[in-house]
Protein backbone atom coordinates (compact mmCIF):
# COMPACT_ATOMS: atom_id res chain seq x y z
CA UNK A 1 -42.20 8.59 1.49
CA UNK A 2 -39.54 10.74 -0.11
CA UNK A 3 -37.62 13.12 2.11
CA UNK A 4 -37.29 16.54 1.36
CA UNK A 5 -33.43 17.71 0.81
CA UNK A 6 -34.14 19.91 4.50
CA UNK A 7 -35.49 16.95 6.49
CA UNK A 8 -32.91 14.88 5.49
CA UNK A 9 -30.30 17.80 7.23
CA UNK A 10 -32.06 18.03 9.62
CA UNK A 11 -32.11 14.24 10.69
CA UNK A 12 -28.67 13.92 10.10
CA UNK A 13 -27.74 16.33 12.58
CA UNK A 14 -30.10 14.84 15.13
CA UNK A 15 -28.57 12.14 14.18
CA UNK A 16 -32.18 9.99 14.19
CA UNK A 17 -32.86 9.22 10.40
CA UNK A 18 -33.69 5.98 9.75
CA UNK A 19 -33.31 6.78 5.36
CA UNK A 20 -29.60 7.77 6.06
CA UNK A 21 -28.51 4.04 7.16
CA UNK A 22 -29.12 2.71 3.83
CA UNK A 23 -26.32 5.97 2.70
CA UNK A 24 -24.33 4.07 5.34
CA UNK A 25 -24.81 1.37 3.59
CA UNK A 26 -24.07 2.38 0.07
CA UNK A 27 -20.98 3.86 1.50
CA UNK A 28 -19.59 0.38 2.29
CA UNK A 29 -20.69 -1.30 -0.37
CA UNK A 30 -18.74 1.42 -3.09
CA UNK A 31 -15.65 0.60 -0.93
CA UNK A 32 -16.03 -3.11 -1.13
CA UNK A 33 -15.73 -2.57 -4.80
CA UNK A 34 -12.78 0.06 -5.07
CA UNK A 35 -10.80 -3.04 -2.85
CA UNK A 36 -11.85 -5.54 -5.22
CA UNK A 37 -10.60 -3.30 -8.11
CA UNK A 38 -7.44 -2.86 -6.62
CA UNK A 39 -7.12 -6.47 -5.27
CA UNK A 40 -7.56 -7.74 -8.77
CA UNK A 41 -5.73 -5.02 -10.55
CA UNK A 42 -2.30 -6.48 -8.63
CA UNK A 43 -2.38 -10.05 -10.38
CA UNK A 44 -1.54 -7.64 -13.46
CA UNK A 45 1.71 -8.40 -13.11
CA UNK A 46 2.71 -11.19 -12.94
CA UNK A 47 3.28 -12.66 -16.53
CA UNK A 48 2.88 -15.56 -18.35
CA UNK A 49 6.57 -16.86 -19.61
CA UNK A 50 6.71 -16.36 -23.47
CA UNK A 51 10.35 -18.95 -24.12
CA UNK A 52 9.90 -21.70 -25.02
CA UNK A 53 11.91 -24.13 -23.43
CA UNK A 54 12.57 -22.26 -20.48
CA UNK A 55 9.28 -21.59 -18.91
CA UNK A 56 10.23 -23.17 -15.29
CA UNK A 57 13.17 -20.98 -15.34
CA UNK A 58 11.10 -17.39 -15.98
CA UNK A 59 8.40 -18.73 -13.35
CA UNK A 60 11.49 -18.89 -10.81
CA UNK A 61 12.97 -15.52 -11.81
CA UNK A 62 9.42 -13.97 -11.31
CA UNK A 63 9.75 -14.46 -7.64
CA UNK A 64 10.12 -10.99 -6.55
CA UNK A 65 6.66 -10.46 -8.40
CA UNK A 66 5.13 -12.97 -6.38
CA UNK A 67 6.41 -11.84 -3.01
CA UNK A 68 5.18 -8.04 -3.86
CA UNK A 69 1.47 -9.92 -5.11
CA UNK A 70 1.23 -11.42 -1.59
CA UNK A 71 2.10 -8.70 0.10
CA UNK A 72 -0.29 -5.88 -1.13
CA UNK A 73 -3.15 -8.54 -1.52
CA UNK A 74 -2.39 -8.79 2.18
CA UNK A 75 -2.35 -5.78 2.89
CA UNK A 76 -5.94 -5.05 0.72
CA UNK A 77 -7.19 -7.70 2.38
CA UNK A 78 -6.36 -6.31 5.68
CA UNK A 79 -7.85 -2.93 4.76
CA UNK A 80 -11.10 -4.49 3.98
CA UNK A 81 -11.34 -6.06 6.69
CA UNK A 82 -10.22 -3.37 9.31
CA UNK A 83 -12.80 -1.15 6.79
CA UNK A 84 -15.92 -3.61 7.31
CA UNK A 85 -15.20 -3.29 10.88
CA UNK A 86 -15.21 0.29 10.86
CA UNK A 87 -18.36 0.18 9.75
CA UNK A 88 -19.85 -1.93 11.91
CA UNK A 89 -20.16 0.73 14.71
CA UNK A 90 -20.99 3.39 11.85
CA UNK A 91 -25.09 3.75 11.43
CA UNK A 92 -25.05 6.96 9.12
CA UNK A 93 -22.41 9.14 7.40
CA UNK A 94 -22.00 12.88 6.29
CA UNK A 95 -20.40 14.85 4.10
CA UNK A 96 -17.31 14.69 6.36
CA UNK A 97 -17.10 11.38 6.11
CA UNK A 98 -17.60 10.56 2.96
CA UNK A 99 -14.48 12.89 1.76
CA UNK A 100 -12.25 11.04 4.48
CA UNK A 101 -13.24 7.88 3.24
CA UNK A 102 -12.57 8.51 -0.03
CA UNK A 103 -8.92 9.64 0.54
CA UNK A 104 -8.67 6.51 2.33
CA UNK A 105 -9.77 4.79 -1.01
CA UNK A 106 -7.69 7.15 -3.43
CA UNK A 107 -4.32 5.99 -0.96
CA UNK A 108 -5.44 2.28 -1.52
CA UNK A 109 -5.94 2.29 -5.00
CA UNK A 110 -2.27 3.50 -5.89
CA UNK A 111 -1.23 0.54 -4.07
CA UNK A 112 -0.61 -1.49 -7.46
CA UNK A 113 1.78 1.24 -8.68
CA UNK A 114 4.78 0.56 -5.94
CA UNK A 115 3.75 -2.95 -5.89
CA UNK A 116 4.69 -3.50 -9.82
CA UNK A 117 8.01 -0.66 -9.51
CA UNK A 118 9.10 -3.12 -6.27
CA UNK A 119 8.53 -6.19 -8.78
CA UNK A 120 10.55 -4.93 -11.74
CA UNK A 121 13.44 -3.19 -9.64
CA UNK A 122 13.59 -6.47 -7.74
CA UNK A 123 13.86 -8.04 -11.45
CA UNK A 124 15.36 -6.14 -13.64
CA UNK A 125 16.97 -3.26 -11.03
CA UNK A 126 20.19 -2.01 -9.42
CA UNK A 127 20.72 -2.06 -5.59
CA UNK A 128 19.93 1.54 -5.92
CA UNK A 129 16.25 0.72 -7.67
CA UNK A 130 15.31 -1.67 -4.95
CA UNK A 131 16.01 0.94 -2.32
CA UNK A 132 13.67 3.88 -4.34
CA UNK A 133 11.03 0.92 -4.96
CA UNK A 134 10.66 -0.03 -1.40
CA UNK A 135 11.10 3.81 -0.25
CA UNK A 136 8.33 4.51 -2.29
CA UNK A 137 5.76 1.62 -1.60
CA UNK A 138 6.74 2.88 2.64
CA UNK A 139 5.32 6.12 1.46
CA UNK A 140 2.34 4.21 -0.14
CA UNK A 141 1.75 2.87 3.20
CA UNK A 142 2.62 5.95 5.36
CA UNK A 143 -0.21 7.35 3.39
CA UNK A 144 -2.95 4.78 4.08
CA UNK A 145 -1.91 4.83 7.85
CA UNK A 146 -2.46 8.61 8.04
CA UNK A 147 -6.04 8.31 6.37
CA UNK A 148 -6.81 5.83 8.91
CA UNK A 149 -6.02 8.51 11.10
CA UNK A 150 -7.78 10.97 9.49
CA UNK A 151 -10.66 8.72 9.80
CA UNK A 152 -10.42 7.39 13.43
CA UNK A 153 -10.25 11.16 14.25
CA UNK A 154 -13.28 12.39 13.13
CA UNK A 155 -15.71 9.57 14.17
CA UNK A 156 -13.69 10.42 17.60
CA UNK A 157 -15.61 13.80 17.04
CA UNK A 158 -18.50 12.73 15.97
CA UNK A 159 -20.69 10.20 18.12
CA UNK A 160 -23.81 11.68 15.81
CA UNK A 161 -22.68 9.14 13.36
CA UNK A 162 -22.61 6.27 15.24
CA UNK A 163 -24.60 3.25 16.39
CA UNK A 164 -26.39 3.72 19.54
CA UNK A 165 -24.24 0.73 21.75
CA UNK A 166 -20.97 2.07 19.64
CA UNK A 167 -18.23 3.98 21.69
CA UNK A 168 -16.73 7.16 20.07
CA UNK A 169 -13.93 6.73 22.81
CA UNK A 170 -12.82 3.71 20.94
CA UNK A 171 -11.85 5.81 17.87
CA UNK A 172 -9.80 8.51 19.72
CA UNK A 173 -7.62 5.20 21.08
CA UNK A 174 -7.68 3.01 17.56
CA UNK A 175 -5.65 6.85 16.47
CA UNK A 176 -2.75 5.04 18.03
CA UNK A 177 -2.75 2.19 16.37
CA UNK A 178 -2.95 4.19 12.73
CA UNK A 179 0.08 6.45 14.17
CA UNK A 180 2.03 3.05 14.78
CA UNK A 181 1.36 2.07 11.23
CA UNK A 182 2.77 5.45 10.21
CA UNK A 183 5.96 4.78 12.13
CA UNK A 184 6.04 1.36 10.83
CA UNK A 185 6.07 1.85 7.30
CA UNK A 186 8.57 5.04 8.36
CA UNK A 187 10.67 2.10 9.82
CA UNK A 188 10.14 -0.13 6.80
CA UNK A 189 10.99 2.74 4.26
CA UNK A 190 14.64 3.43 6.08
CA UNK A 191 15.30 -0.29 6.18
CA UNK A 192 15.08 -0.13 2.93
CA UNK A 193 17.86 2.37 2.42
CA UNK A 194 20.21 -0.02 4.73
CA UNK A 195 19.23 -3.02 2.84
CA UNK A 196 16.46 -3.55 0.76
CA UNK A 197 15.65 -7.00 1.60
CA UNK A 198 15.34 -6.44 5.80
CA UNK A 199 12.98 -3.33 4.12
CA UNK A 200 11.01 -6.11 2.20
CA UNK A 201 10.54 -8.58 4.79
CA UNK A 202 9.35 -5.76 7.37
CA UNK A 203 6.30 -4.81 4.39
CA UNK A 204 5.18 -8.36 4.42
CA UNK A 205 5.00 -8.64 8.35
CA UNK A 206 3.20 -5.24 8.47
CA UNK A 207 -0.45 -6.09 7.11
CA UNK A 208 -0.09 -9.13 9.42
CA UNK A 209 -0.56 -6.25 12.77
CA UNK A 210 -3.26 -4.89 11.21
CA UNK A 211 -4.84 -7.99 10.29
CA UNK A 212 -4.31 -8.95 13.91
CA UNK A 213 -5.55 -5.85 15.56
CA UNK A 214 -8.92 -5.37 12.66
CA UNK A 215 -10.65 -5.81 15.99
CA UNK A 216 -9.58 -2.69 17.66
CA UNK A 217 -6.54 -1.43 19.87
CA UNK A 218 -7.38 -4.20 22.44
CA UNK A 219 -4.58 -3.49 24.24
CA UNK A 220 -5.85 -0.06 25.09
CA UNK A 221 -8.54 -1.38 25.61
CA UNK A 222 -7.48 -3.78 28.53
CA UNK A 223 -6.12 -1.38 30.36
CA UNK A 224 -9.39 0.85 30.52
CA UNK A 225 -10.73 -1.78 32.05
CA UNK A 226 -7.67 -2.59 34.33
């Protein structure tokens, strides 16, 4: 039976209607294809060699491309993941919600954009290129952090949202782990400046904290229950 525009308001802020899991639903699944936009987009790239006689030689020289690839497909990958688990203690969304979520989607999908400028300044740049491109894919990720933030915030403030056995508590502490990102890619961004490779290498390691912390802060977590 169709829900009037009223009852559906009205649910949401008892936070009881059944019809608005399926939005919940539909929320993910438009995410899950924004990341597989932007995961493909990156093997854009990398190109095909064109001499002729040389072809193992301009696969070699492409290496920079391939380390930037890996990284930001790793770091996607990571953002799915930590986003599927978001939503596993999400049963409904609003209107707040939905606008946080897509800023978290808008800072993902630039993520190609530094990833090709830190490919072709590692190519075809000065020392002075490399540090901009790797300045500028730390702000990429500075930004992503702080929408995780933004996000982790609000469901801290808004239990309405959430599945009945799902702890609001555990968003106000997973805030931390989105500030440490922030400060991470801060870190990453002036290694950069120093010396562009030590700034590199610190962007790889990066999506591997969040891949190994998509679970939650469990550290905080421990020490609740210490």
């Amino acid at each position: 039976m169709p829900q009037s525009p009223g009852g559906a308001a009205d649910a949401d802020s008892t936070g009881s209607a059944p019809g608005l899991l399926a939005e919940s639903n539909r929320v993910e699944a438009f995410s899950d294809g924004v990341f597989a936009i932007v995961i493909t987009l990156l093997i854009l790239d990398l190109k095909a060699p064109a001499s002729r006689g040389a072809v193992l030689h301009d696969l070699l020289v492409q290496w920079p491309a391939y380390v930037a690839y890996l990284a930001s497909f790793g770091y996607v990958g990571v953002i799915w993941v930590n986003h599927h688990n978001l939503f596993t203690r999400i049963a409904r969304v609003d209107g707040g919600l939905l606008w946080r979520n897509l800023v978290l989607l808008l800072a993902t999908s630039v993520l190609p954009f530094p990833t090709a400028v830190v490919s072709s300044a590692f190519q075809n740049g000065s020392l002075a290129d490399r540090r901009v491109a790797l300045v500028l894919y730390a702000l990429a990720g500075i930004a992503a952090a702080a929408t995780w933030w933004v996000l982790f915030h609000y469901l801290s403030r808004a239990p309405r949202l959430l599945k009945d056995e799902a702890d609001a508590g555990f968003f106000g502490r997973e805030r931390h782990r989105a500030l440490v990102g922030v400060g991470s890619y801060a870190v990453a961004g002036l290694a950069a400046v120093w010396y562009p490779v030590a700034g590199l290498v610190v962007l790889c390691v990066l999506p591997m904290f969040y891949g190994a912390t998509s679970a939650g802060w469990r550290v905080a977590d421990l020490a609740d229950r210490g």
